[in-house]
PDB file of N, CA and C in Angstrom:
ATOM      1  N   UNK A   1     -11.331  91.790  58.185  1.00  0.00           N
ATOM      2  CA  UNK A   1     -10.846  90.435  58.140  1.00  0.00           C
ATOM      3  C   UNK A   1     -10.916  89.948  56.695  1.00  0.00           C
ATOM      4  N   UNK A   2      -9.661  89.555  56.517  1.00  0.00           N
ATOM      5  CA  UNK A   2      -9.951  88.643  54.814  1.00  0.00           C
ATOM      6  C   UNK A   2     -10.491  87.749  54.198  1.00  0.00           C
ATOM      7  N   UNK A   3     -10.450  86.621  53.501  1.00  0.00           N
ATOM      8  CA  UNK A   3     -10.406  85.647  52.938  1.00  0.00           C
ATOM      9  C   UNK A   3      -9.468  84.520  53.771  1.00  0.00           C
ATOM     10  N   UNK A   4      -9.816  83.440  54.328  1.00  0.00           N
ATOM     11  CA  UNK A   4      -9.188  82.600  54.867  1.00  0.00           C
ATOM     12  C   UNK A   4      -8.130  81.664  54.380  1.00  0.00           C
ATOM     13  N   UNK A   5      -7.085  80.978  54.682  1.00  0.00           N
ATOM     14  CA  UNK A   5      -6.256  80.644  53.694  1.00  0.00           C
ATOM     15  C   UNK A   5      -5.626  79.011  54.611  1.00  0.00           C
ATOM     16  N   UNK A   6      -5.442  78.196  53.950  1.00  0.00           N
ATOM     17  CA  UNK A   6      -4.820  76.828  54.449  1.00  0.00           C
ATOM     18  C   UNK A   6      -3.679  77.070  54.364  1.00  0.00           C
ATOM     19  N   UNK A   7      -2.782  77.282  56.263  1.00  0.00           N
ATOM     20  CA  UNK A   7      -1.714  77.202  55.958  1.00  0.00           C
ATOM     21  C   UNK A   7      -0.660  75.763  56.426  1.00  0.00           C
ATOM     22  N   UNK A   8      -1.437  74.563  56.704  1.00  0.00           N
ATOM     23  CA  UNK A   8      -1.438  73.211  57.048  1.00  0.00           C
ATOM     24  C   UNK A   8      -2.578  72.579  57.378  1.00  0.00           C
ATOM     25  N   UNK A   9      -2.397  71.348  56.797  1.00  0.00           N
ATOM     26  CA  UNK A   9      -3.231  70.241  57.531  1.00  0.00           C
ATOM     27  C   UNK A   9      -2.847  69.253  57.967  1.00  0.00           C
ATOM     28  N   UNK A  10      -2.857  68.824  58.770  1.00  0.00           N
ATOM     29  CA  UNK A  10      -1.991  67.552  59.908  1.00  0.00           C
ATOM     30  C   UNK A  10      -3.182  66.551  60.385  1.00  0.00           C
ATOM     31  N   UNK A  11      -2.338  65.298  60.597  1.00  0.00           N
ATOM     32  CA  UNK A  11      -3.231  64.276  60.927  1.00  0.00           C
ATOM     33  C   UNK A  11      -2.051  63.793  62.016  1.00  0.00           C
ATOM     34  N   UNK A  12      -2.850  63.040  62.821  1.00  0.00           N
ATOM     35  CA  UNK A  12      -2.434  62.264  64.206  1.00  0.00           C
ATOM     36  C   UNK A  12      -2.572  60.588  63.691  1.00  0.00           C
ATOM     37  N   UNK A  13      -1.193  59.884  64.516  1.00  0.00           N
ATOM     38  CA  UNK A  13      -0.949  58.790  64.023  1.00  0.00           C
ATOM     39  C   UNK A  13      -1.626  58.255  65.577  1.00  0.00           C
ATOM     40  N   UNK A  14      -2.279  56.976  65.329  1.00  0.00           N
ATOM     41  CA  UNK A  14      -2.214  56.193  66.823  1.00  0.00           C
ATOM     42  C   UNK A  14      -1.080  55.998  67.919  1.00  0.00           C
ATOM     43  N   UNK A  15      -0.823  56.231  69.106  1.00  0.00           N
ATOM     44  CA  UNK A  15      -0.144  56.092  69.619  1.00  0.00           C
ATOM     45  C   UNK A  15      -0.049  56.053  71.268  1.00  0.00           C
ATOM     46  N   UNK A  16       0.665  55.153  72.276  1.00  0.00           N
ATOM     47  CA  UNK A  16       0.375  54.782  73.313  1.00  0.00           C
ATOM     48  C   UNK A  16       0.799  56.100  73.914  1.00  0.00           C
ATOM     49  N   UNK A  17       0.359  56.891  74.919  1.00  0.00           N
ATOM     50  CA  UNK A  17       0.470  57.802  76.047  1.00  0.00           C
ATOM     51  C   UNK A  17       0.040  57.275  77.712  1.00  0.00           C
ATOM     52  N   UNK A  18       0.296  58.366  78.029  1.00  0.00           N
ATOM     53  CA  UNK A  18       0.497  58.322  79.569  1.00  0.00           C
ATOM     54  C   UNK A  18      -1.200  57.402  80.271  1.00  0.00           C
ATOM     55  N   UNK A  19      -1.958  57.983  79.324  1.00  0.00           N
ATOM     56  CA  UNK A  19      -3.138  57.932  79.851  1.00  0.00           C
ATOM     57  C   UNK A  19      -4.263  57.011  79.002  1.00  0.00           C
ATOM     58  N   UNK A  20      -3.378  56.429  78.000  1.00  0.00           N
ATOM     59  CA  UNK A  20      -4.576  55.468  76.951  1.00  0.00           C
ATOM     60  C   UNK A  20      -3.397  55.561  75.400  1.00  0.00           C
ATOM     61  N   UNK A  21      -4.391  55.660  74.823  1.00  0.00           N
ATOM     62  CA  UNK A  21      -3.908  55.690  72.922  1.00  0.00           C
ATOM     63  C   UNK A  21      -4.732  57.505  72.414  1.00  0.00           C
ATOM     64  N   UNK A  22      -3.383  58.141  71.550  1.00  0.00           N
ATOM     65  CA  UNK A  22      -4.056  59.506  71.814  1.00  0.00           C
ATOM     66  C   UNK A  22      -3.778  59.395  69.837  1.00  0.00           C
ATOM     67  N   UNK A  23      -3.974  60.701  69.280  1.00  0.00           N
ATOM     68  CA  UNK A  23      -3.517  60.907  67.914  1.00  0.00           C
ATOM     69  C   UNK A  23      -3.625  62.143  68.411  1.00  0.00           C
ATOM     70  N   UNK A  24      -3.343  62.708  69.372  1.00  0.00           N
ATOM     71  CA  UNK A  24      -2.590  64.282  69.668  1.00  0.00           C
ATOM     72  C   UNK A  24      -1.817  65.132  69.069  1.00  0.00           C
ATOM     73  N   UNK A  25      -0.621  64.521  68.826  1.00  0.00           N
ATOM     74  CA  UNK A  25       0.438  64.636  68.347  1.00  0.00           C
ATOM     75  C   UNK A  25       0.448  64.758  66.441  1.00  0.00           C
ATOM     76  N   UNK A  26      -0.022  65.468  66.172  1.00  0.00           N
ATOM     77  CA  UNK A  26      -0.539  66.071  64.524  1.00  0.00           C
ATOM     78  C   UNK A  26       0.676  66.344  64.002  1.00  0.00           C
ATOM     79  N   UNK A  27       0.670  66.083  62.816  1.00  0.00           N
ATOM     80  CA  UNK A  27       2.247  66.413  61.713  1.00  0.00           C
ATOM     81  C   UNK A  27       1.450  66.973  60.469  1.00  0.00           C
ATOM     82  N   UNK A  28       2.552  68.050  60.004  1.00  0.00           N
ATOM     83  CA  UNK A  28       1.980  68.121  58.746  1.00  0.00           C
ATOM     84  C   UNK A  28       2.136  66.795  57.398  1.00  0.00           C
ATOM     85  N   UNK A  29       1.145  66.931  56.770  1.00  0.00           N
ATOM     86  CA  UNK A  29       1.304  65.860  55.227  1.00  0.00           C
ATOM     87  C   UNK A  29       1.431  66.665  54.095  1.00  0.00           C
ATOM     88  N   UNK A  30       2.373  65.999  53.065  1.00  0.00           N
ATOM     89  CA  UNK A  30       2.442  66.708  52.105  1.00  0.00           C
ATOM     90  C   UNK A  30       0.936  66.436  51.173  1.00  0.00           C
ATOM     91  N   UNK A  31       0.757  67.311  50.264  1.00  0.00           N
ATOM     92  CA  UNK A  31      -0.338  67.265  49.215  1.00  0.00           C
ATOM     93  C   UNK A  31      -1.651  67.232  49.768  1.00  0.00           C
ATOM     94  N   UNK A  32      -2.387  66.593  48.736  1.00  0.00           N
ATOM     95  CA  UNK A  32      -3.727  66.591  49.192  1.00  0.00           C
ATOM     96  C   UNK A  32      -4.385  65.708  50.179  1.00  0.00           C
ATOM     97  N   UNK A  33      -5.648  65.392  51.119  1.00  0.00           N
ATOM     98  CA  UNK A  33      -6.250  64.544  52.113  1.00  0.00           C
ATOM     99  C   UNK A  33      -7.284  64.965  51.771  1.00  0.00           C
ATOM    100  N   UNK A  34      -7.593  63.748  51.833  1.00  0.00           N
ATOM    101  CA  UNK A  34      -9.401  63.244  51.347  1.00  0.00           C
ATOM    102  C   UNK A  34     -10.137  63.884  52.759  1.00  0.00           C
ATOM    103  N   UNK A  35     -11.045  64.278  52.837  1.00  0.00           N
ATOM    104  CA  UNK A  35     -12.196  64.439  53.744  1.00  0.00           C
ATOM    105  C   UNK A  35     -13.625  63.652  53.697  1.00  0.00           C
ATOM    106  N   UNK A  36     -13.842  63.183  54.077  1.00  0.00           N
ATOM    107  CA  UNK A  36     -15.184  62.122  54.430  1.00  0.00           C
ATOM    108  C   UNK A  36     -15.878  62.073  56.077  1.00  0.00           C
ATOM    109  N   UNK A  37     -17.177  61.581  55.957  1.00  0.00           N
ATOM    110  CA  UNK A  37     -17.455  61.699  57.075  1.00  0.00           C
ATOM    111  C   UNK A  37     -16.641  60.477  57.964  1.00  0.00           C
ATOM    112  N   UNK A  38     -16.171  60.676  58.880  1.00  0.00           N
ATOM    113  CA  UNK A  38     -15.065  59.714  59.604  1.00  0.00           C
ATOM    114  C   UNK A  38     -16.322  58.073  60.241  1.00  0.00           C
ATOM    115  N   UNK A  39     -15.048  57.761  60.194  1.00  0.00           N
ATOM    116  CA  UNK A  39     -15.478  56.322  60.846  1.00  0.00           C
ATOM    117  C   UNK A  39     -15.228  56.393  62.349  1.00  0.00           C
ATOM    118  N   UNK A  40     -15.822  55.259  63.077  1.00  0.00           N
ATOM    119  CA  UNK A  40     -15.010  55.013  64.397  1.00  0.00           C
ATOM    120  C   UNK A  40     -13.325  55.035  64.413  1.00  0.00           C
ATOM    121  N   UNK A  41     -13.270  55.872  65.497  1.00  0.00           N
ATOM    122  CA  UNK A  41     -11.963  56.464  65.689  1.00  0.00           C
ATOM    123  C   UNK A  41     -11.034  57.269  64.952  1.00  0.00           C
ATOM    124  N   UNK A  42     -11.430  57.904  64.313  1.00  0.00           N
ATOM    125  CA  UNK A  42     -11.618  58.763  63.200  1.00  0.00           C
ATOM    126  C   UNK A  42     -11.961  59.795  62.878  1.00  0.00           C
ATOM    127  N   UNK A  43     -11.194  60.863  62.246  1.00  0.00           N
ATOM    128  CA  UNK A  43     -12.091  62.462  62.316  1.00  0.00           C
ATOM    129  C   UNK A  43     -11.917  62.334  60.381  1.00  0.00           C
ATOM    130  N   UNK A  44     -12.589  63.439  60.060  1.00  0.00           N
ATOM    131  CA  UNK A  44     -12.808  63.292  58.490  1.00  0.00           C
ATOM    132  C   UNK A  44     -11.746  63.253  58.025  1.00  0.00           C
ATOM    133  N   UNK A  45     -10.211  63.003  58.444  1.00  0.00           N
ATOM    134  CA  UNK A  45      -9.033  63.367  57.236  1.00  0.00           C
ATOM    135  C   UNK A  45      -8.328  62.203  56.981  1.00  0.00           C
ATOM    136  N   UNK A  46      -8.397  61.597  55.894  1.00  0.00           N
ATOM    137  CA  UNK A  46      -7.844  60.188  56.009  1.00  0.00           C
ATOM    138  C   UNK A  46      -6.368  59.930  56.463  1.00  0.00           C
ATOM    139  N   UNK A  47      -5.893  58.802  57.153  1.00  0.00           N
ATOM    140  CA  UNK A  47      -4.846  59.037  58.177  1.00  0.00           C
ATOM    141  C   UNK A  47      -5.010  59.344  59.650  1.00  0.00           C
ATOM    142  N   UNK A  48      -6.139  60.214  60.130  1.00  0.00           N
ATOM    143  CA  UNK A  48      -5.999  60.563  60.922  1.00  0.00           C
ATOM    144  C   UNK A  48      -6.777  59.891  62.260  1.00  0.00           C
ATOM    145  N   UNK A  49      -6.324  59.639  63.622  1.00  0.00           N
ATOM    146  CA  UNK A  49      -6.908  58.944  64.189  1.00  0.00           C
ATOM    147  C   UNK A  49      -7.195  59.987  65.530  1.00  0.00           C
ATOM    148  N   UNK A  50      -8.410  59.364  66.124  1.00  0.00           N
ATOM    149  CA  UNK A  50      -9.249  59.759  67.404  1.00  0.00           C
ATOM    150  C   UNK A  50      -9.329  58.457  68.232  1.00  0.00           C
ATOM    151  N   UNK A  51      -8.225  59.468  69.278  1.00  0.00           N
ATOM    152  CA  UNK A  51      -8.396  58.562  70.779  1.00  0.00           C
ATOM    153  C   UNK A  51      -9.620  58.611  71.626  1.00  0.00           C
ATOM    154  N   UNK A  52     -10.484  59.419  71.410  1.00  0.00           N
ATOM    155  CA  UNK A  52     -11.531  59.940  72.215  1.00  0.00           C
ATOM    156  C   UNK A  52     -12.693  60.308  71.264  1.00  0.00           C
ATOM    157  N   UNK A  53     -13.078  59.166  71.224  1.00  0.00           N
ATOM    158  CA  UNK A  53     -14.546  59.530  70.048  1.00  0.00           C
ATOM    159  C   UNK A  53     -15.475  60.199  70.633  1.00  0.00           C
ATOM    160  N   UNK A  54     -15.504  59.992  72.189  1.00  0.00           N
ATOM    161  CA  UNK A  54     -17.194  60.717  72.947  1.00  0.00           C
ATOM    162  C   UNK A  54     -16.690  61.799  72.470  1.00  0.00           C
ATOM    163  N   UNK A  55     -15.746  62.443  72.536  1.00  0.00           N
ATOM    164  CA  UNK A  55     -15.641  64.189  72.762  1.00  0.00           C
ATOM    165  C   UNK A  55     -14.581  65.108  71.500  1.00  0.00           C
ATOM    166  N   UNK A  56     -14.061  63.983  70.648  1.00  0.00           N
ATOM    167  CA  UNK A  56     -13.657  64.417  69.712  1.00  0.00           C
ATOM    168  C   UNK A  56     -14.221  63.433  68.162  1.00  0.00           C
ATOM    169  N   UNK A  57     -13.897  64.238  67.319  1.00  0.00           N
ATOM    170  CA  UNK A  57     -14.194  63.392  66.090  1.00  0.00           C
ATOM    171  C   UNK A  57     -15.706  63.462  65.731  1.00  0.00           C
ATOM    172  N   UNK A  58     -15.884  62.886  64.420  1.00  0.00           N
ATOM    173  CA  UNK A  58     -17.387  62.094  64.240  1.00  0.00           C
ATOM    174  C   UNK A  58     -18.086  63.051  63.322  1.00  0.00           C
ATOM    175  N   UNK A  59     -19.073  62.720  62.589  1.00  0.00           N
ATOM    176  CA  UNK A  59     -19.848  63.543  61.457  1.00  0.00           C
ATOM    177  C   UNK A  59     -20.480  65.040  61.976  1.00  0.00           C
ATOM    178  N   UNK A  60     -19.866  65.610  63.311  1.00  0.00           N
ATOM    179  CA  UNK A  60     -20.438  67.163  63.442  1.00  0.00           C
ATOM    180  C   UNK A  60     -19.199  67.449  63.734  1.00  0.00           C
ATOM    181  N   UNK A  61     -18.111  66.930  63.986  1.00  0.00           N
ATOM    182  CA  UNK A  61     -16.811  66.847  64.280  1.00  0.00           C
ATOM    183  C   UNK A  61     -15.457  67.025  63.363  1.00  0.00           C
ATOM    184  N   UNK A  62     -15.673  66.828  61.962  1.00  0.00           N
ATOM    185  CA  UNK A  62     -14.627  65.978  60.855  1.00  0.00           C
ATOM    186  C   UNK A  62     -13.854  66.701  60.923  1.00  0.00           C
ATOM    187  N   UNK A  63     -13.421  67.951  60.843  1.00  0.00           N
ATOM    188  CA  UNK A  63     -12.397  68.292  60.784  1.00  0.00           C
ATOM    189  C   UNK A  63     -12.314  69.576  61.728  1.00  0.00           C
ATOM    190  N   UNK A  64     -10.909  70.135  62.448  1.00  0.00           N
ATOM    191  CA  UNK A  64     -11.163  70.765  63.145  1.00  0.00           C
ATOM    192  C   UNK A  64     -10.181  72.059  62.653  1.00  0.00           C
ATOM    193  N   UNK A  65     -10.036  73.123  63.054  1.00  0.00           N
ATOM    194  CA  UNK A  65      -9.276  74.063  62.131  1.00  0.00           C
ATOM    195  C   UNK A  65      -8.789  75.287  63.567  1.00  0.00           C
ATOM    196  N   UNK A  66      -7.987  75.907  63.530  1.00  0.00           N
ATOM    197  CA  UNK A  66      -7.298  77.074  64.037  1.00  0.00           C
ATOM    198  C   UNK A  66      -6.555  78.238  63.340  1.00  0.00           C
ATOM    199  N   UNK A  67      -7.342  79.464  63.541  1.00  0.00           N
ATOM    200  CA  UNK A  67      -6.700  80.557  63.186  1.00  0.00           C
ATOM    201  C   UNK A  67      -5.050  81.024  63.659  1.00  0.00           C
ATOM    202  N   UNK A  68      -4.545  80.988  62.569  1.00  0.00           N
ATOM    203  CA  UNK A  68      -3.278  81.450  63.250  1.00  0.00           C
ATOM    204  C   UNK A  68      -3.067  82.725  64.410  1.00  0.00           C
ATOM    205  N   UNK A  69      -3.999  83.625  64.019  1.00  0.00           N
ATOM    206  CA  UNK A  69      -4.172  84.801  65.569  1.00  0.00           C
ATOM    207  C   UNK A  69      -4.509  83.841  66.536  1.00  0.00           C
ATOM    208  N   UNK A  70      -5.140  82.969  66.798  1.00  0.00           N
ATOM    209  CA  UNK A  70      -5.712  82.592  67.982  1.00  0.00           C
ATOM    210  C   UNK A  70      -4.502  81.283  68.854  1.00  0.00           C
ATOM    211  N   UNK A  71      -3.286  81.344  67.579  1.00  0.00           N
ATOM    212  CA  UNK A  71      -2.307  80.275  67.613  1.00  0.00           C
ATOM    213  C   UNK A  71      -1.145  81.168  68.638  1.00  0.00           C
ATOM    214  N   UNK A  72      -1.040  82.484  67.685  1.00  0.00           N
ATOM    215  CA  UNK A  72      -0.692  83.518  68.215  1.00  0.00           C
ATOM    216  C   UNK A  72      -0.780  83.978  69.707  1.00  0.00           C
ATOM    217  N   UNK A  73      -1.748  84.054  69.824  1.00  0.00           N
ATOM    218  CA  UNK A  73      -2.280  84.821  71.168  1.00  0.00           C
ATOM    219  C   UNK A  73      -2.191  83.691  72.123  1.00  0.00           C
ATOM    220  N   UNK A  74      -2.189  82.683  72.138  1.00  0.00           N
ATOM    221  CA  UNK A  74      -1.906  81.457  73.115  1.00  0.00           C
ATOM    222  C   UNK A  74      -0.122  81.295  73.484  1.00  0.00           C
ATOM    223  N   UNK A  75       0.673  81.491  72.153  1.00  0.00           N
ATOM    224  CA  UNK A  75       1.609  81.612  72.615  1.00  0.00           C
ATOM    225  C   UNK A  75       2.037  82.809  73.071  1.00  0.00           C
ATOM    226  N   UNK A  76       1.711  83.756  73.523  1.00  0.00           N
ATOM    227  CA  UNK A  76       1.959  84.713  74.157  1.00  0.00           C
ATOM    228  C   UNK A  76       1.500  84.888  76.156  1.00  0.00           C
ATOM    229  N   UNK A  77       0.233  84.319  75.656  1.00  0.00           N
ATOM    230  CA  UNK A  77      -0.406  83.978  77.037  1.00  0.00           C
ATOM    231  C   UNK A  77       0.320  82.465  77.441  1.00  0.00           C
ATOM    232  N   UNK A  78       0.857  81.608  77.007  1.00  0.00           N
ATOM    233  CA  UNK A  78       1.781  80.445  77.442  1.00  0.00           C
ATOM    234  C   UNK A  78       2.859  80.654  78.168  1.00  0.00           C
ATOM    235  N   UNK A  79       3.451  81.440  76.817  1.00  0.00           N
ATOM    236  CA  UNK A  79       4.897  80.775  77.082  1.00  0.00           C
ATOM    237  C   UNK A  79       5.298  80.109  76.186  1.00  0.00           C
ATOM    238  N   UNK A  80       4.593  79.315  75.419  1.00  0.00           N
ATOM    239  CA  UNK A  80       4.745  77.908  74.984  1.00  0.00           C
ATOM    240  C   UNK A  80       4.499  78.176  73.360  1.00  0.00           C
ATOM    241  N   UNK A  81       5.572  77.315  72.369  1.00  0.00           N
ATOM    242  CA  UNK A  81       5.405  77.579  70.822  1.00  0.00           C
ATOM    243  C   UNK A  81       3.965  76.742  70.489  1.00  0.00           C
ATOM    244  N   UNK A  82       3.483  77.313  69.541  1.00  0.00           N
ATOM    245  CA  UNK A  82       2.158  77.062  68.895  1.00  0.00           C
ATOM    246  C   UNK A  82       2.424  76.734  67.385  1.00  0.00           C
ATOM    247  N   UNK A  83       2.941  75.900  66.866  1.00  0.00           N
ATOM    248  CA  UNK A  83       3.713  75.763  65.509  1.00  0.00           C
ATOM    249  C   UNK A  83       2.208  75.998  64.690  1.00  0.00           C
ATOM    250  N   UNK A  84       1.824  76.106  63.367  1.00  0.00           N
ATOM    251  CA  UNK A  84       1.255  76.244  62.539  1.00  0.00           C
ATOM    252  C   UNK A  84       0.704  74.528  62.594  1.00  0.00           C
ATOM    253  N   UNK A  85      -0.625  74.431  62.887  1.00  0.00           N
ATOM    254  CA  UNK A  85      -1.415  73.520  62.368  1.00  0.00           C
ATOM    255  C   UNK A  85      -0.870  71.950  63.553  1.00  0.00           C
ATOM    256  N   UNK A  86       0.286  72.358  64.315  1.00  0.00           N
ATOM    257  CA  UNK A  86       1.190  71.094  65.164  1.00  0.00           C
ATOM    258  C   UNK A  86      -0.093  71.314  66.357  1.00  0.00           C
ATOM    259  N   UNK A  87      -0.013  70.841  67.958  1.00  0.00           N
ATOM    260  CA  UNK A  87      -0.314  70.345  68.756  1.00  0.00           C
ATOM    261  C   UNK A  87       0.349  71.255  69.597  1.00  0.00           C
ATOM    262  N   UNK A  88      -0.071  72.797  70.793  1.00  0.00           N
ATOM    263  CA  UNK A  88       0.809  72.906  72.018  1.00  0.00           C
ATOM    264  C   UNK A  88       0.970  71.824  72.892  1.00  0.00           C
ATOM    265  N   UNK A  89       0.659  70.884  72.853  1.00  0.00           N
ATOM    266  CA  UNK A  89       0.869  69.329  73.737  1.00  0.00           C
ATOM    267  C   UNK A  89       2.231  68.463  73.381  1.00  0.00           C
ATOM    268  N   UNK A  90       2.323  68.834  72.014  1.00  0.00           N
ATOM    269  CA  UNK A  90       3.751  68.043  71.458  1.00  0.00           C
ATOM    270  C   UNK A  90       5.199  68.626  71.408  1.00  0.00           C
TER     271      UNK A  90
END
């Protein structure tokens, strides 16, 4: 296994869903994003918002990351596209 490499980072905008207010729905940003320990509703990437603070987000939480094999192997076991760094939900 190599050296690991950033091939996106995406942040989730607030937004109304089926079931509450989610930031699911991740896009990539161009350039750089600050990292800090997040605030309420909030994971460390500035921009980015948490619908679900009990179980997502928060200072053991800040940022969350996926191997592209493991992006891989889901879309195979799906069905379903796994874009680089996007949401299989979106």
């Amino acid at each position: 296994m190599g050296d690991g490499k950033i091939l996106s980072v995406n942040v989730g905008q607030r937004r109304r869903v089926g079931f509450g207010t989610s930031g699911i729905a991740k896009r990539p940003v161009a350039g750089s994003v600050a990292v800090a320990v997040p605030g309420a509703g909030r994971s460390g990437l500035a921009g980015d918002f948490i619908g679900d603070a009990r179980d997502h987000g928060g200072a053991d939480r800040a940022v969350y990351a996926h191997a592209r094999e493991d992006l891989d192997r889901w879309e195979s076991t799906s069905g379903r596209r796994s874009p680089t760094g996007g949401s299989a939900r979106t």
